[in-house]
Protein backbone atom coordinates (compact mmCIF):
# COMPACT_ATOMS: atom_id res chain seq x y z
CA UNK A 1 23.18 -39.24 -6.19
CA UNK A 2 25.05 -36.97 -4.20
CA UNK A 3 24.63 -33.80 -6.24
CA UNK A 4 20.74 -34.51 -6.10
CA UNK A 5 18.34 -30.95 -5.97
CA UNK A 6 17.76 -31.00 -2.17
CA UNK A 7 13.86 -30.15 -2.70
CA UNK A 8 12.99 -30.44 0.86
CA UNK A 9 15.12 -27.33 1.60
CA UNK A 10 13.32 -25.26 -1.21
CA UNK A 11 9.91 -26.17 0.13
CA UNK A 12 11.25 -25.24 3.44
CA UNK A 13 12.71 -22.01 2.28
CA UNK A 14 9.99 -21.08 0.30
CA UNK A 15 7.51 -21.77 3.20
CA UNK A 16 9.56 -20.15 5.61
CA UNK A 17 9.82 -17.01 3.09
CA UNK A 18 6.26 -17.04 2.77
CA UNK A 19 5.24 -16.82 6.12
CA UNK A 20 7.51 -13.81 6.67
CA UNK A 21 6.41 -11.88 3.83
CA UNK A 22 2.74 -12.95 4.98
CA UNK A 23 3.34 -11.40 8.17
CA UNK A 24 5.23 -7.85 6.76
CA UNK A 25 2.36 -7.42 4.90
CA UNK A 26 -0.08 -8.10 7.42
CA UNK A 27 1.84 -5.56 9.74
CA UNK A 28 2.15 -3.17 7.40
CA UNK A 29 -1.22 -3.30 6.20
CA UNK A 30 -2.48 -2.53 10.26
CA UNK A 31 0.25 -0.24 10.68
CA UNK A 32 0.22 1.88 8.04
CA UNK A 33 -1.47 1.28 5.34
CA UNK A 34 -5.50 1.14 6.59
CA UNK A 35 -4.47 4.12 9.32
CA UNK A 36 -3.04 6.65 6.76
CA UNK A 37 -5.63 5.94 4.59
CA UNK A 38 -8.23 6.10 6.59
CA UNK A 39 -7.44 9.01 8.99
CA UNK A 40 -6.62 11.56 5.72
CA UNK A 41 -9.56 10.70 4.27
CA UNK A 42 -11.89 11.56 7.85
CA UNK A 43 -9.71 14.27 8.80
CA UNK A 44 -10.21 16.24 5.40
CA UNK A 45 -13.92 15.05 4.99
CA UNK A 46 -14.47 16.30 8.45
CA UNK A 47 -12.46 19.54 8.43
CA UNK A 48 -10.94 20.12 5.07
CA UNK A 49 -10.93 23.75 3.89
CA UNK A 50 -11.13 23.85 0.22
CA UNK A 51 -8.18 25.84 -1.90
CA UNK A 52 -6.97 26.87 -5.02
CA UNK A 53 -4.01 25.72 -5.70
CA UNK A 54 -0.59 24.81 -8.36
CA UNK A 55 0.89 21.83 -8.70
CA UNK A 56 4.88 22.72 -8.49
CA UNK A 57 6.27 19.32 -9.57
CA UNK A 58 5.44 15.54 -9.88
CA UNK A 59 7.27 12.74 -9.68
CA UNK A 60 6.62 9.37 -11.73
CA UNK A 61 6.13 6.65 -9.39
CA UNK A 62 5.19 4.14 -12.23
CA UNK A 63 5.12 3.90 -15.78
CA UNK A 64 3.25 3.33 -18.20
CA UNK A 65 4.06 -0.36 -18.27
CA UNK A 66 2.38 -0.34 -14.82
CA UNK A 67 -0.45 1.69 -15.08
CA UNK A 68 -1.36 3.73 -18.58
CA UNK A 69 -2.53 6.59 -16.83
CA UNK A 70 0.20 6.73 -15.06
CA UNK A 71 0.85 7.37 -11.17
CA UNK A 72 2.88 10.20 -10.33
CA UNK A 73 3.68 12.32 -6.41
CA UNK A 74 2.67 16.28 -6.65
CA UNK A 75 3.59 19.14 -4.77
CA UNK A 76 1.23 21.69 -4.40
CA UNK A 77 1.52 25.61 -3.42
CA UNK A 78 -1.55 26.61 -1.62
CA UNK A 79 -2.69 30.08 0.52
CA UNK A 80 -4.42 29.08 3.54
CA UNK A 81 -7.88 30.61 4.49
CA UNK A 82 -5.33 32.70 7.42
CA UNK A 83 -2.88 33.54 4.22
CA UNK A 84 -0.01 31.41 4.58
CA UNK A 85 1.59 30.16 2.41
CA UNK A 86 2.19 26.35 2.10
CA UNK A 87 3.66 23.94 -0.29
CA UNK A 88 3.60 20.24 0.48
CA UNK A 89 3.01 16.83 -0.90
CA UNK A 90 -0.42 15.37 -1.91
CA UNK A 91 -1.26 12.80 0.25
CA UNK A 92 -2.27 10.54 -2.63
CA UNK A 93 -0.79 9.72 -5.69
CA UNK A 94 -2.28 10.86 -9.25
CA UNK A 95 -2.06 10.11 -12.64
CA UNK A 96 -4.69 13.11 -13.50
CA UNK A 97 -2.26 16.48 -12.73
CA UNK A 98 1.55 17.63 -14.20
CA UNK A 99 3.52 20.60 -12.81
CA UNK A 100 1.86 24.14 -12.94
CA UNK A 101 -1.78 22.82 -13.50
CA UNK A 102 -4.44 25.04 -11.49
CA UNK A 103 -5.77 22.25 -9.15
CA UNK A 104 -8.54 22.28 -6.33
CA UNK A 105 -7.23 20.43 -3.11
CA UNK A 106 -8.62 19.83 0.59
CA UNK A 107 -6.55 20.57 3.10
CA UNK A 108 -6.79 20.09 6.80
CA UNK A 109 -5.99 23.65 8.65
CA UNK A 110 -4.77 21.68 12.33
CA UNK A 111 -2.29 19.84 9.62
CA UNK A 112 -1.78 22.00 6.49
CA UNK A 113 1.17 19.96 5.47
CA UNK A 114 -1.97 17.54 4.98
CA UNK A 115 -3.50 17.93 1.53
CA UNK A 116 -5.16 15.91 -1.36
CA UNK A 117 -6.96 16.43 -4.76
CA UNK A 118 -10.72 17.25 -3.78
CA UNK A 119 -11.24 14.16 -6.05
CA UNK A 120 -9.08 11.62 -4.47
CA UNK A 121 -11.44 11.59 -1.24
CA UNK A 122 -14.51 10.89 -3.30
CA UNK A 123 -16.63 8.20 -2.38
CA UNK A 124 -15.37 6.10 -5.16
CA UNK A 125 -11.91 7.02 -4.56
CA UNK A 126 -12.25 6.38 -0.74
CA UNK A 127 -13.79 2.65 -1.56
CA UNK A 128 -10.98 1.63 -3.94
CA UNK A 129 -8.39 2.29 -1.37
CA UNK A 130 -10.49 0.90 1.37
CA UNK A 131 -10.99 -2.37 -0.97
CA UNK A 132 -7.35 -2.29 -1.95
CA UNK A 133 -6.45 -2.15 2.32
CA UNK A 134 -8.56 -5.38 2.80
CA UNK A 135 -7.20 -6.84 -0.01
CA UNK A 136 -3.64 -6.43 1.03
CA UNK A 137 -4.48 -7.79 4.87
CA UNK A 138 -6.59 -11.19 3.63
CA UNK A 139 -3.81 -11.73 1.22
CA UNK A 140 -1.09 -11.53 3.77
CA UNK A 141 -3.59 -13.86 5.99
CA UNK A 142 -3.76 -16.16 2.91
CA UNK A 143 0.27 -16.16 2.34
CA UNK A 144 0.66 -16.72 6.04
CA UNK A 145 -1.75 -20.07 6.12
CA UNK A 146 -0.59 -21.11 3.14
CA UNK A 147 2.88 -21.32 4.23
CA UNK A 148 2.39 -22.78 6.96
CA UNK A 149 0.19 -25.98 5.39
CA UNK A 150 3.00 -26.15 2.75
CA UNK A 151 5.60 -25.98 5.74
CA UNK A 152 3.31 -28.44 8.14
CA UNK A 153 2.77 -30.77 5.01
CA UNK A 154 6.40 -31.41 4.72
CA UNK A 155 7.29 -31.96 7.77
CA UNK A 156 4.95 -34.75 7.68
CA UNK A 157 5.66 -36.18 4.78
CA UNK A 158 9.63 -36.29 5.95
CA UNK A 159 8.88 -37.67 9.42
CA UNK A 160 6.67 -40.43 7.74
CA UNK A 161 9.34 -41.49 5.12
CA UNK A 162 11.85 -41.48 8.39
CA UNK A 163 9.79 -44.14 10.40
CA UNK A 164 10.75 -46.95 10.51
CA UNK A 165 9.22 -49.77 7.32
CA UNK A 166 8.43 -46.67 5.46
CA UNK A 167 9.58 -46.82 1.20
């Protein structure tokens, strides 16, 4: 039986792996993820200035296979209440606009290079990437615990079949 599977490895591996992706996506999550959503969202609620504005190119971030509508980052060209001129990304991605469509975004005039589809910070918008955020952080708190009862229960099980009179 020397070229026997070494399952206790895999288990280990697999709980080890766990617990690290666990905690990425519990970091990310706090550091990123709830923050940029969150402070876009209040700073363009609280200050956004509305504008005309053209959408000068998308890019697919997924499919079809992924999503039917489709999710795709714009660029927008926008004249700021002062007159400027400004073209920068939407801060959310869309599956609703395609290059040179006549769009209505927020932007925030402290940040101009801080824009979004007067849409994506509806209410309804807002709570689906809110719910989405606390999804992500009790699932990386679920991948964490889990990994470690697989991890703890293994360790157990080994030390008890290593005593001495165990089968």
């Amino acid at each position: 039986m020397e070229n026997a599977p070494d399952h206790g490895r895999t288990v280990r591996n697999g709980s080890l792996a766990m617990i690290g992706l666990g905690v990425l996506l519990f970091v990310l999550s706090l550091v990123y993820l709830i923050p940029h959503d969150m402070g876009v969202t209040s700073a363009l609620r609280s200050r956004g200035v509305h504008a005309t504005a053209v959408v000068t190119g998308c890019v697919e971030v997924s499919g079809p296979q992924d999503n039917p509508a489709g999710n795709s980052e714009c660029r927008v060209r926008f004249t700021t209440s002062e007159g400027a001129s400004v073209e920068t990304r939407l801060a959310y991605v869309t599956g609703s606009v395609k290059a040179r469509d006549t769009v209505t975004v927020v932007y925030d005039p402290r940040h101009t290079d801080t824009a979004a589809l007067a849409s994506s910070i509806g209410f309804w918008n807002s709570l689906s990437r809110n719910a989405l955020d606390v999804v992500a952080v009790v699932a990386s708190v679920v991948m964490v615990l889990l990994g470690l009862a697989v991890l703890l229960a293994y360790r157990w099980l080994t030390r008890a079949r290593s005593r001495p009179g165990a089968t």
